[in-house]
N, C-alpha and C. Protein backbone atom coordinates (compact mmCIF):
# COMPACT_ATOMS: atom_id res chain seq x y z
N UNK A 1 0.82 -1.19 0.00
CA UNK A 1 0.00 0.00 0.00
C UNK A 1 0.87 1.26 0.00
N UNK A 2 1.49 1.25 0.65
CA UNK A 2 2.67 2.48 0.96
C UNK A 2 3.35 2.51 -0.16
N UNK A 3 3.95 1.43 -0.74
CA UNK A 3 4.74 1.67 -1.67
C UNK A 3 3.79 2.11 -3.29
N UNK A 4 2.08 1.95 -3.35
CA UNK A 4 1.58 1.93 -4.10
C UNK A 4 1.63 3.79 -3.86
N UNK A 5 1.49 3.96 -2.46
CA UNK A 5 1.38 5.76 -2.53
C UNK A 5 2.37 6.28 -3.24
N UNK A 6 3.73 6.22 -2.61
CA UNK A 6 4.92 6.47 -3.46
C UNK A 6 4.83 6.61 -4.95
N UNK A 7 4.91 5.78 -5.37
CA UNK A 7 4.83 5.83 -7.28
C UNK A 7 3.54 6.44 -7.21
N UNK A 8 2.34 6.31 -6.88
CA UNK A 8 1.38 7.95 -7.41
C UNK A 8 1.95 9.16 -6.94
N UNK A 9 2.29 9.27 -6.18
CA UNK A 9 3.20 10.68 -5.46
C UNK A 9 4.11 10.79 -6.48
N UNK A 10 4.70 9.77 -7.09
CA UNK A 10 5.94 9.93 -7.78
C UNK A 10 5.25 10.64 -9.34
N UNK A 11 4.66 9.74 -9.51
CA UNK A 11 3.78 10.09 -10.76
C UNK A 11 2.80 11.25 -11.15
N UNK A 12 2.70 11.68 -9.97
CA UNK A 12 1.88 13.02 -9.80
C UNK A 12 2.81 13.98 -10.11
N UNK A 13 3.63 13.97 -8.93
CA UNK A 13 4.79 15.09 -8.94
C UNK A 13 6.02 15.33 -10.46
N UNK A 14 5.94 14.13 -10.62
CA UNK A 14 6.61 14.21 -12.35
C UNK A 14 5.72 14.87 -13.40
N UNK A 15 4.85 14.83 -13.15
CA UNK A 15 3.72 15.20 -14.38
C UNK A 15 3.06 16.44 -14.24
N UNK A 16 3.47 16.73 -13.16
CA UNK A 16 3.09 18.49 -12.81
C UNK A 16 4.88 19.03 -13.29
N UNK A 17 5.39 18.79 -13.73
CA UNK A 17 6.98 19.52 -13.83
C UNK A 17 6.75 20.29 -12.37
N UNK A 18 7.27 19.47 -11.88
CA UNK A 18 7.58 20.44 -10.11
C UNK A 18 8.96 20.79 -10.44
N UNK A 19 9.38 21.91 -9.59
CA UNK A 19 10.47 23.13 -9.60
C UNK A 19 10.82 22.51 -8.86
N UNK A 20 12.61 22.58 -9.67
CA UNK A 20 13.76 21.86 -8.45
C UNK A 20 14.09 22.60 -7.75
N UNK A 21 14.11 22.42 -6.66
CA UNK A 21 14.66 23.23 -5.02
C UNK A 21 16.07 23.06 -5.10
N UNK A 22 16.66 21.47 -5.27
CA UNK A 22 18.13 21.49 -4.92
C UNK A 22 18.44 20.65 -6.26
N UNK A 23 19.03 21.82 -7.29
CA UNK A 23 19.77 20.57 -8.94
C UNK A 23 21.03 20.58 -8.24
N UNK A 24 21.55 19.20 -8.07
CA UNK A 24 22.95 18.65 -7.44
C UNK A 24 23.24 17.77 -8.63
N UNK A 25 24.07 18.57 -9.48
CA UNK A 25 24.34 18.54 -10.94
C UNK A 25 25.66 17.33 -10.43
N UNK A 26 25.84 16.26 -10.69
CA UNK A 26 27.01 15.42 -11.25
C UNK A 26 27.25 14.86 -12.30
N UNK A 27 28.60 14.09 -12.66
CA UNK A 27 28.90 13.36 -13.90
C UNK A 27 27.65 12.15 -14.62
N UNK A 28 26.87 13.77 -15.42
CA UNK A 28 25.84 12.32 -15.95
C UNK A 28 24.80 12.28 -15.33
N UNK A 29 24.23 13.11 -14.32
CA UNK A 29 23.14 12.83 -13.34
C UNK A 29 22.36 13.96 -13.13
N UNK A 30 21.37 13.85 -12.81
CA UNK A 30 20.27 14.90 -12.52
C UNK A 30 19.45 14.67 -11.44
N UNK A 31 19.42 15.30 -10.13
CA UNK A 31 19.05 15.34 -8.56
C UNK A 31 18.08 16.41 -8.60
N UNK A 32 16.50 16.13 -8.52
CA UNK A 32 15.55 16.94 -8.39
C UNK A 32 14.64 16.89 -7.07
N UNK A 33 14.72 17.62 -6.40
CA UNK A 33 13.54 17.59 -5.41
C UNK A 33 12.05 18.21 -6.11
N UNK A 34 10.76 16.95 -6.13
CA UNK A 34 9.93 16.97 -6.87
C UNK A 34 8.48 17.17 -5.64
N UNK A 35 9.02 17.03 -4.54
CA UNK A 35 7.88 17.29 -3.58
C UNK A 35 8.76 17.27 -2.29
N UNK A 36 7.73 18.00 -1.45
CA UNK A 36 8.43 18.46 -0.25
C UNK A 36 7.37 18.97 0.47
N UNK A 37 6.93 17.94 1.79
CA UNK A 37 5.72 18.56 2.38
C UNK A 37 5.90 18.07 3.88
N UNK A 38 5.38 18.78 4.84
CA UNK A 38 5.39 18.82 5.98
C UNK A 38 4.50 17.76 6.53
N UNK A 39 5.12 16.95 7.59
CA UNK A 39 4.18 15.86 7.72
C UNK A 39 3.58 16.36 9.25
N UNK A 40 1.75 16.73 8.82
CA UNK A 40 1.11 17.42 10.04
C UNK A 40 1.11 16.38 11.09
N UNK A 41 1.41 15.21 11.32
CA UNK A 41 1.19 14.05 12.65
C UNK A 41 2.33 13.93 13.35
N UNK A 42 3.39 14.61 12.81
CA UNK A 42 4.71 14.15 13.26
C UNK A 42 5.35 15.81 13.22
N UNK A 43 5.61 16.64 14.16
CA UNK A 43 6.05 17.78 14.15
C UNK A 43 7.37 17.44 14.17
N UNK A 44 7.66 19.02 13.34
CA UNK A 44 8.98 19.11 12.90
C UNK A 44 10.17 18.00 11.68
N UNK A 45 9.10 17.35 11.03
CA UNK A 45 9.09 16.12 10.11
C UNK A 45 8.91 16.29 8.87
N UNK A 46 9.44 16.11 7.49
CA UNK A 46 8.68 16.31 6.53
C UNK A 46 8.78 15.48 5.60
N UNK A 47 8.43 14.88 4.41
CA UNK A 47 8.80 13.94 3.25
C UNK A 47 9.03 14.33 2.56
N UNK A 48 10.18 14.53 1.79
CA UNK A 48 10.58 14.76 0.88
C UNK A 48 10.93 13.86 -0.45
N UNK A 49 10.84 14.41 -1.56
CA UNK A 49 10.46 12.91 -2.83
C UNK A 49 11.60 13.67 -3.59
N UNK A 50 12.66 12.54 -3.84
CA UNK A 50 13.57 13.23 -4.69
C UNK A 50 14.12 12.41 -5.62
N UNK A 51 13.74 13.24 -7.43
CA UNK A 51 14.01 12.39 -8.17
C UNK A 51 15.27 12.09 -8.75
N UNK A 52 16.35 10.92 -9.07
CA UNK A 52 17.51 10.76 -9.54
C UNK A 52 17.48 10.21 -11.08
N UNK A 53 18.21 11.16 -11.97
CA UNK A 53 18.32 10.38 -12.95
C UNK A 53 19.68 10.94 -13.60
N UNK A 54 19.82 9.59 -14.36
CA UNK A 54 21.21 8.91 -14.63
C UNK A 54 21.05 8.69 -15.93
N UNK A 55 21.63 9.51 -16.82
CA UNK A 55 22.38 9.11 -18.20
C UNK A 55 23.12 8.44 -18.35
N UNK A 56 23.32 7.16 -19.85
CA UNK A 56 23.72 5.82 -19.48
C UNK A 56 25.25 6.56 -19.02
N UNK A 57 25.60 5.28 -18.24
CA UNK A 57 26.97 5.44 -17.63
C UNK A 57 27.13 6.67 -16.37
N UNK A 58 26.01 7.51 -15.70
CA UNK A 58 26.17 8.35 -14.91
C UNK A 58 26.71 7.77 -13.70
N UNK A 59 26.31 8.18 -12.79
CA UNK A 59 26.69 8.25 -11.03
C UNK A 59 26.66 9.50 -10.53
N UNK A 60 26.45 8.80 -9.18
CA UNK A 60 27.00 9.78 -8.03
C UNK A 60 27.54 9.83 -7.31
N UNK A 61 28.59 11.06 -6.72
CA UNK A 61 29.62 10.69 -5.94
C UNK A 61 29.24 9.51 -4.59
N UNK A 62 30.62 9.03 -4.13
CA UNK A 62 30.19 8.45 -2.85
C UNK A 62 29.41 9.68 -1.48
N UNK A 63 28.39 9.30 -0.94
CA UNK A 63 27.75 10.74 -0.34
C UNK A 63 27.11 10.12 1.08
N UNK A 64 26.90 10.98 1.78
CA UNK A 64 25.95 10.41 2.90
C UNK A 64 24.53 11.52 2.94
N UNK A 65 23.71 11.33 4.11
CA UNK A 65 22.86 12.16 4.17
C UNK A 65 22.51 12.55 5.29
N UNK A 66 21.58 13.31 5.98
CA UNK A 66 21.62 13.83 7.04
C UNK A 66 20.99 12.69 8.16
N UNK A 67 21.59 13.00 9.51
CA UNK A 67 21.64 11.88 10.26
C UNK A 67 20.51 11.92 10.72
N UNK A 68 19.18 12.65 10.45
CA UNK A 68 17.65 12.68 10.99
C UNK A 68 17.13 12.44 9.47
N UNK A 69 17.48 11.77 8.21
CA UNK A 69 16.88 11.01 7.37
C UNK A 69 16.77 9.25 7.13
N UNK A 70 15.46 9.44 6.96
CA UNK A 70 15.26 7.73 6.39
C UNK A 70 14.76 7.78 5.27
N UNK A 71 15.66 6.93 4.21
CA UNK A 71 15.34 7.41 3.09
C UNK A 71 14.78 5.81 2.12
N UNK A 72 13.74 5.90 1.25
CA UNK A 72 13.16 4.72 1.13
C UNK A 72 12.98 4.75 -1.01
N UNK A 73 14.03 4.16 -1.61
CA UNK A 73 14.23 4.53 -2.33
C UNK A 73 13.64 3.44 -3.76
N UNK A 74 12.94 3.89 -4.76
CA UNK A 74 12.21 3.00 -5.55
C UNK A 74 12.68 3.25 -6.98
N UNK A 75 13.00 2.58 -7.92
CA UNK A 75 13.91 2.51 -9.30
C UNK A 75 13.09 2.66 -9.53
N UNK A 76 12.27 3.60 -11.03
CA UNK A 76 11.29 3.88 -11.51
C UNK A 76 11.66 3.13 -12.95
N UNK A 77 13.19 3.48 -13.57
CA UNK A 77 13.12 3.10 -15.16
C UNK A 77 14.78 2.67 -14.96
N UNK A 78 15.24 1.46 -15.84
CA UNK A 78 16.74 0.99 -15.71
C UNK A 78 17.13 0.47 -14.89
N UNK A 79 18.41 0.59 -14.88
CA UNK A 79 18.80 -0.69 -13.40
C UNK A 79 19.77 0.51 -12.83
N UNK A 80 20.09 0.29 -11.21
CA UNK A 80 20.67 1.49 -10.60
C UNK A 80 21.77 0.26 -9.55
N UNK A 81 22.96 0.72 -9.78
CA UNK A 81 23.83 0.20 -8.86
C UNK A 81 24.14 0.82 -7.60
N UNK A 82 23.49 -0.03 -6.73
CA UNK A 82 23.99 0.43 -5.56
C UNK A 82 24.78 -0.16 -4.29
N UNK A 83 25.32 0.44 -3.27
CA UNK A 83 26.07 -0.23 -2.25
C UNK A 83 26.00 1.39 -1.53
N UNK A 84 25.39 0.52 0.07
CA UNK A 84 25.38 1.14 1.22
C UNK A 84 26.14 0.18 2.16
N UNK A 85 26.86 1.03 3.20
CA UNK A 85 27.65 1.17 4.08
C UNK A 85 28.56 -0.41 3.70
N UNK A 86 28.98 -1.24 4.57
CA UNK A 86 29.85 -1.93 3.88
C UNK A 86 29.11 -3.59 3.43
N UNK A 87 27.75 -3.06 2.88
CA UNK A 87 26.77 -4.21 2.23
C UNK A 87 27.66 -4.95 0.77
N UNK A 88 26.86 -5.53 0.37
CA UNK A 88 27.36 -5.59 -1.41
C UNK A 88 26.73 -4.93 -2.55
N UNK A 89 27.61 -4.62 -3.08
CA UNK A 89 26.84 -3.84 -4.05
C UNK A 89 25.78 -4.74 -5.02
N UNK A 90 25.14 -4.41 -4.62
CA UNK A 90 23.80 -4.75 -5.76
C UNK A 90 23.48 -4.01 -6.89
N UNK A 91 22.31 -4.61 -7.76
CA UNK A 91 21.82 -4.37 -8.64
C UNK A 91 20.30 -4.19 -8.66
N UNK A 92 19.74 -3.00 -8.65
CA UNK A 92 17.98 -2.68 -8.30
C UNK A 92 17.61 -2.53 -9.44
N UNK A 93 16.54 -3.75 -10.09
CA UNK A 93 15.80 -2.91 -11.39
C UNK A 93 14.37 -2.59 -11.26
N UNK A 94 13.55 -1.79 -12.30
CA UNK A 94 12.55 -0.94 -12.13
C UNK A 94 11.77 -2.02 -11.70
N UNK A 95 11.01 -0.70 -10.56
CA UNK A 95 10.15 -1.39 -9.38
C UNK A 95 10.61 -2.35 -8.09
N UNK A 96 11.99 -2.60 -8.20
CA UNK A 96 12.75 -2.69 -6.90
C UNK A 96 13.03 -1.35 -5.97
N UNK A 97 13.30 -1.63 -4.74
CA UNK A 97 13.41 -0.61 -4.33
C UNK A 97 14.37 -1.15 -2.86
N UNK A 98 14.76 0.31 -1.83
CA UNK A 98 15.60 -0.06 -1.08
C UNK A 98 15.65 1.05 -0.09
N UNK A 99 16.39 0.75 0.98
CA UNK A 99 16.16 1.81 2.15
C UNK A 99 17.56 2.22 2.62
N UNK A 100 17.71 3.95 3.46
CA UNK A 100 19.02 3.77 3.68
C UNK A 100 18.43 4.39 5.53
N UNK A 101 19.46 3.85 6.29
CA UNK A 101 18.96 4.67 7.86
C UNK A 101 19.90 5.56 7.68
N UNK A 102 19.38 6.37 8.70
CA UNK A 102 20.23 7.37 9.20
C UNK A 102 21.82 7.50 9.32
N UNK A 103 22.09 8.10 8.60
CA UNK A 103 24.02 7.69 9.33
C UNK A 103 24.46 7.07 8.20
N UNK A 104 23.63 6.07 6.96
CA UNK A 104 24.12 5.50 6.31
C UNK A 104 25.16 6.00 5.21
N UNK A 105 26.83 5.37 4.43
CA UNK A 105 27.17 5.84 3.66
C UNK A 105 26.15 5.10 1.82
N UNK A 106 26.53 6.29 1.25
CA UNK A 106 26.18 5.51 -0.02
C UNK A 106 27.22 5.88 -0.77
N UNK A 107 28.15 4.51 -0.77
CA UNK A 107 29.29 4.04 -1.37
C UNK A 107 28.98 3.99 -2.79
N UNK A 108 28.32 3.79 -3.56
CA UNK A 108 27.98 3.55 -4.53
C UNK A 108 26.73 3.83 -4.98
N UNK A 109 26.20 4.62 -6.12
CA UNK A 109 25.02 5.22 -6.80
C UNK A 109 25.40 5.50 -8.45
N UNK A 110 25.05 4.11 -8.96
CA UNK A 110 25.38 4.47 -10.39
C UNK A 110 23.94 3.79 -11.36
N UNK A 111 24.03 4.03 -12.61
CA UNK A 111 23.09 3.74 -13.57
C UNK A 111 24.29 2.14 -13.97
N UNK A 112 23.44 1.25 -14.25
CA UNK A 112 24.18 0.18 -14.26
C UNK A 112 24.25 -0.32 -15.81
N UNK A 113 23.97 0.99 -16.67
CA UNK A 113 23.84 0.70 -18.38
C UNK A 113 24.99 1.59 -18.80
N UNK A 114 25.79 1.27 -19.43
CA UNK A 114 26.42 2.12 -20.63
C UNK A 114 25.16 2.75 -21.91
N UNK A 115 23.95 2.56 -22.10
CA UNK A 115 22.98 2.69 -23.37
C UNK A 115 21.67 3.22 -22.87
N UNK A 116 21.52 2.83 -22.22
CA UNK A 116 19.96 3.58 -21.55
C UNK A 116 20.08 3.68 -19.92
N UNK A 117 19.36 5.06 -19.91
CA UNK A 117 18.63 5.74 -19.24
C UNK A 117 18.21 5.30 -17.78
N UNK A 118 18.50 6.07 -16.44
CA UNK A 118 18.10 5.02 -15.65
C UNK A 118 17.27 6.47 -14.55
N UNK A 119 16.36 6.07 -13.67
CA UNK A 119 15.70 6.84 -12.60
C UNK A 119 15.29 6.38 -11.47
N UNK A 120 15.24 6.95 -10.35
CA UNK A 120 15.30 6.34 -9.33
C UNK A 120 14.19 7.91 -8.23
N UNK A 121 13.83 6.93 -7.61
CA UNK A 121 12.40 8.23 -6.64
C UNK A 121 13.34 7.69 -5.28
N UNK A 122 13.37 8.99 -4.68
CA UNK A 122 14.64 8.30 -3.37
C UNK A 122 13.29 9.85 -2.30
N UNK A 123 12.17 8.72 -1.36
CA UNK A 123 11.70 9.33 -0.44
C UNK A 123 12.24 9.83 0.88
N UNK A 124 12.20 10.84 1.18
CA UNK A 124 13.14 11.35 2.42
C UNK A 124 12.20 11.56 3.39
N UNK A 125 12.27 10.87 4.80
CA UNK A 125 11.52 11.33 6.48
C UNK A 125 12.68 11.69 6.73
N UNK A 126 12.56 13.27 7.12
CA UNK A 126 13.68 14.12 7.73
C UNK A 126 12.83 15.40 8.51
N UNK A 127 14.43 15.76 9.23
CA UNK A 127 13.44 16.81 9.79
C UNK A 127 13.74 17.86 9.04
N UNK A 128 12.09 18.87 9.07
CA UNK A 128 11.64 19.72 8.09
C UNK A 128 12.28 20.88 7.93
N UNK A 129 13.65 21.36 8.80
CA UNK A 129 15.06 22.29 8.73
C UNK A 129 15.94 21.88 7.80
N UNK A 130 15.81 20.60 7.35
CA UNK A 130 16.86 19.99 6.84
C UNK A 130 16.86 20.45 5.55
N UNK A 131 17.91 21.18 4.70
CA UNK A 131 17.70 21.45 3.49
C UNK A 131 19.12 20.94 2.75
N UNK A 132 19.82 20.41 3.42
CA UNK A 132 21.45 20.07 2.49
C UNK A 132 20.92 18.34 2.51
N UNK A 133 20.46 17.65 1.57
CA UNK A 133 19.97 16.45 1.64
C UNK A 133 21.00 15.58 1.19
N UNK A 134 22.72 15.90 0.71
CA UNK A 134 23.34 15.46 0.15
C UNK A 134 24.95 15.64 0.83
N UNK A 135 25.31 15.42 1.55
CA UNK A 135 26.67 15.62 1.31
C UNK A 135 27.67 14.81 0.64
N UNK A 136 28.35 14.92 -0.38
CA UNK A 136 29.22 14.32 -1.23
C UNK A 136 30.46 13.98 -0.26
N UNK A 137 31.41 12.36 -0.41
CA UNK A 137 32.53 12.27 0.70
C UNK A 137 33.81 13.68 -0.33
N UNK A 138 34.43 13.96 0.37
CA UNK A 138 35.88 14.71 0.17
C UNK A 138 36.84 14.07 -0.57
């Protein structure tokens, strides 16, 4: 059920062209925040829906995120390589999906095609101050 909300949220918010708040431009990649709303049951909380997409062969740096996010992340189109903290790197294709806790690194965030196209809806529970949703490692 939850995950059925997500992809309409996702699908809504794509199809209205929502205004990116934060473009976190990398090699090959495009980072859109596509919704961003305050969650009234849970003060000081908000969800944030943020879309990733990856031209074949993109990525993103190795990055973490803020330590009051849980982030619940669903491949919309392509396959997306990933590896959090010292897991294995896997392989998510469309309509897989995956979670990161708090604190987690993400070692790895790539499009897993040299030829096509890949996207990924990465949902954020954070708190609703939080506006740097990305820090890239050094």
């Amino acid at each position: 059920m939850f995950t059925r909300f997500l992809y309409g949220a996702a699908l809504a918010a794509l199809s209205a062209n929502a205004a990116s708040v934060d473009n976190l431009p990398t090699d090959k990649s495009k980072v859109t925040v596509v919704f961003d709303h305050a969650l009234p049951n849970v003060p000081g909380k908000s969800m944030k829906g943020v879309l990733v997409e990856y031209q074949p062969g993109g990525s993103s740096p190795a990055h973490t995120h803020p330590k009051s996010a849980f982030i619940y992340a669903t491949v919309l189109e392509g396959e997306i390589r990933s590896k959090v903290n010292d897991g294995p790197e896997k392989v998510y294709r469309a309509g897989e999906n995956f979670a990161e806790l708090p604190g987690d690194h993400h070692g790895v965030s790539a499009n897993n095609s040299k030829t096509q196209p890949a996207r990924l809806l990465a949902v954020f529970i954070v708190d609703t101050n939080e506006k740097d949703l990305v820090t890239n490692d050094k």
